[in-house]
N, C-alpha and C. Protein backbone atom coordinates (compact mmCIF):
# COMPACT_ATOMS: atom_id res chain seq x y z
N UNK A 1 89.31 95.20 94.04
CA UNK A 1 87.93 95.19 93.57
C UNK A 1 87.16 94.05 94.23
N UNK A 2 88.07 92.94 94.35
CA UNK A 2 87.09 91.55 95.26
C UNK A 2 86.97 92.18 96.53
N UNK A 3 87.73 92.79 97.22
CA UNK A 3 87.04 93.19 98.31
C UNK A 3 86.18 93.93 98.75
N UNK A 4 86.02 94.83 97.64
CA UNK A 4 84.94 95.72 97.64
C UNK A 4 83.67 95.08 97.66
N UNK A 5 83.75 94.26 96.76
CA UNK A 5 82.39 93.31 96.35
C UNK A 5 82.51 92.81 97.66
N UNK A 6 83.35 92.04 98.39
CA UNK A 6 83.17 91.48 99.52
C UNK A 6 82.14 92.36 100.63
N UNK A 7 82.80 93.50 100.53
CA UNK A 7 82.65 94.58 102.01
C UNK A 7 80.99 94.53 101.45
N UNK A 8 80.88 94.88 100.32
CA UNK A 8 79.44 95.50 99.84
C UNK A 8 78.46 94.21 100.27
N UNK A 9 78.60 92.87 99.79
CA UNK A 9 77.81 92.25 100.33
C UNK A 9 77.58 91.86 101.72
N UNK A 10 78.63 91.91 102.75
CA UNK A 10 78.68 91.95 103.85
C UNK A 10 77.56 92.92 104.46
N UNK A 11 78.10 94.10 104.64
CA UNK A 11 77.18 95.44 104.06
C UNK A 11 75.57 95.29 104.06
N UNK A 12 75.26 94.50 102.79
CA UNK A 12 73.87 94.32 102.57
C UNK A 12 73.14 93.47 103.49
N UNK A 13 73.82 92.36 103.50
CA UNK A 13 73.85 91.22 104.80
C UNK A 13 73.51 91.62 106.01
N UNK A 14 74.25 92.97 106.68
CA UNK A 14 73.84 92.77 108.02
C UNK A 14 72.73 94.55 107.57
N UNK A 15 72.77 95.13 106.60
CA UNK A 15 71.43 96.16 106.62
C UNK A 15 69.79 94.98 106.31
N UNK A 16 69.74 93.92 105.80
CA UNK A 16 68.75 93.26 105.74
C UNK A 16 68.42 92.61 107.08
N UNK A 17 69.36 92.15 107.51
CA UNK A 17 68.96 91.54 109.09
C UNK A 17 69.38 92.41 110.29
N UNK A 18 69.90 93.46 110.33
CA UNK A 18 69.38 94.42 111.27
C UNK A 18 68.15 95.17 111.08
N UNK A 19 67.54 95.51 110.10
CA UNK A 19 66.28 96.50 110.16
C UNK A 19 64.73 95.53 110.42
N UNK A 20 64.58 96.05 111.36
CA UNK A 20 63.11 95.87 111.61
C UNK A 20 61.63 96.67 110.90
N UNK A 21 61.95 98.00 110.93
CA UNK A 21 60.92 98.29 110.20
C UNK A 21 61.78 99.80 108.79
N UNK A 22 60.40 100.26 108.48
CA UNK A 22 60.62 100.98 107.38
C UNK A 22 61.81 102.37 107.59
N UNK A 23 61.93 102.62 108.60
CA UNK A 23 62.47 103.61 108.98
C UNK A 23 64.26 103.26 109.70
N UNK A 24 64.35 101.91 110.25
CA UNK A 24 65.08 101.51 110.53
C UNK A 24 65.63 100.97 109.25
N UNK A 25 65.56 100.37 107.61
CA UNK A 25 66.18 100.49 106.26
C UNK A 25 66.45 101.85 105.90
N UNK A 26 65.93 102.70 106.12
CA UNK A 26 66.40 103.70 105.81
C UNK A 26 67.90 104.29 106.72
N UNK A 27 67.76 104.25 107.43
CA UNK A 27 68.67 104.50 108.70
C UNK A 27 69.77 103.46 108.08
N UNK A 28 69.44 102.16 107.98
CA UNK A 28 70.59 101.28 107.99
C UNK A 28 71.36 101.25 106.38
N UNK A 29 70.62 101.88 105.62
CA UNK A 29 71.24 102.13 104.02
C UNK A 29 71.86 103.87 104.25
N UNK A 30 71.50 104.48 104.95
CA UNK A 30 72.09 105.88 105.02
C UNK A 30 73.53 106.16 106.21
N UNK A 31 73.79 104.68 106.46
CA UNK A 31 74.68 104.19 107.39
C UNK A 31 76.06 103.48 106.23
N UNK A 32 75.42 101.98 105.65
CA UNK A 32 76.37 101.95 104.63
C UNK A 32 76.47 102.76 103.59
N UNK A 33 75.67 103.88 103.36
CA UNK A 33 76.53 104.91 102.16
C UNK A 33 77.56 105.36 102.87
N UNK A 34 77.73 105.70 103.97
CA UNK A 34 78.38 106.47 105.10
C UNK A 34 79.63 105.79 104.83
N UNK A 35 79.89 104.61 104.84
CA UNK A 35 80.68 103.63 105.54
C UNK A 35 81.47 103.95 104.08
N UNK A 36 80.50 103.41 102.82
CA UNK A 36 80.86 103.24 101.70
C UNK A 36 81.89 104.99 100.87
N UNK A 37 81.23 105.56 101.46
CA UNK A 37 81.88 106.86 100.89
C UNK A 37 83.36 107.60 101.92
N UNK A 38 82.92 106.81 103.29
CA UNK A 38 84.43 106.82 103.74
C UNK A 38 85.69 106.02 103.03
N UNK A 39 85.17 104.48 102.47
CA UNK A 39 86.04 104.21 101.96
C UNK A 39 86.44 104.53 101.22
N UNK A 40 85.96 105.24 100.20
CA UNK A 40 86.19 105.77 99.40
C UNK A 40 87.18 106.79 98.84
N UNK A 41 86.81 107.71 100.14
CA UNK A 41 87.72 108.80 100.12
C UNK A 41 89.20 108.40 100.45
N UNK A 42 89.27 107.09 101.17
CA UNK A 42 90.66 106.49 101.65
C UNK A 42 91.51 106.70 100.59
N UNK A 43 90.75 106.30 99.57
CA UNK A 43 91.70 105.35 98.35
C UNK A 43 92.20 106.70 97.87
């Protein structure tokens, strides 16, 4: 579970400082769901 929290804020970290504009947050949150629901399925 700590790593989850880890990954997730990591995660948020680089979707806030990669996006430049409105369309690029969107892109970059429809990227970590991506990420987030692969891991998911791991488990």
């Amino acid at each position: 579970m700590k790593s989850l929290s880890t990954l997730l804020i990591a995660t948020a970290m680089l979707v806030l400082v990669g996006c430049n504009t409105v369309k690029g947050v969107g892109q970059d949150l429809q990227k970590a769901g991506s990420t987030i629901e692969d891991a998911a399925k791991k488990k």
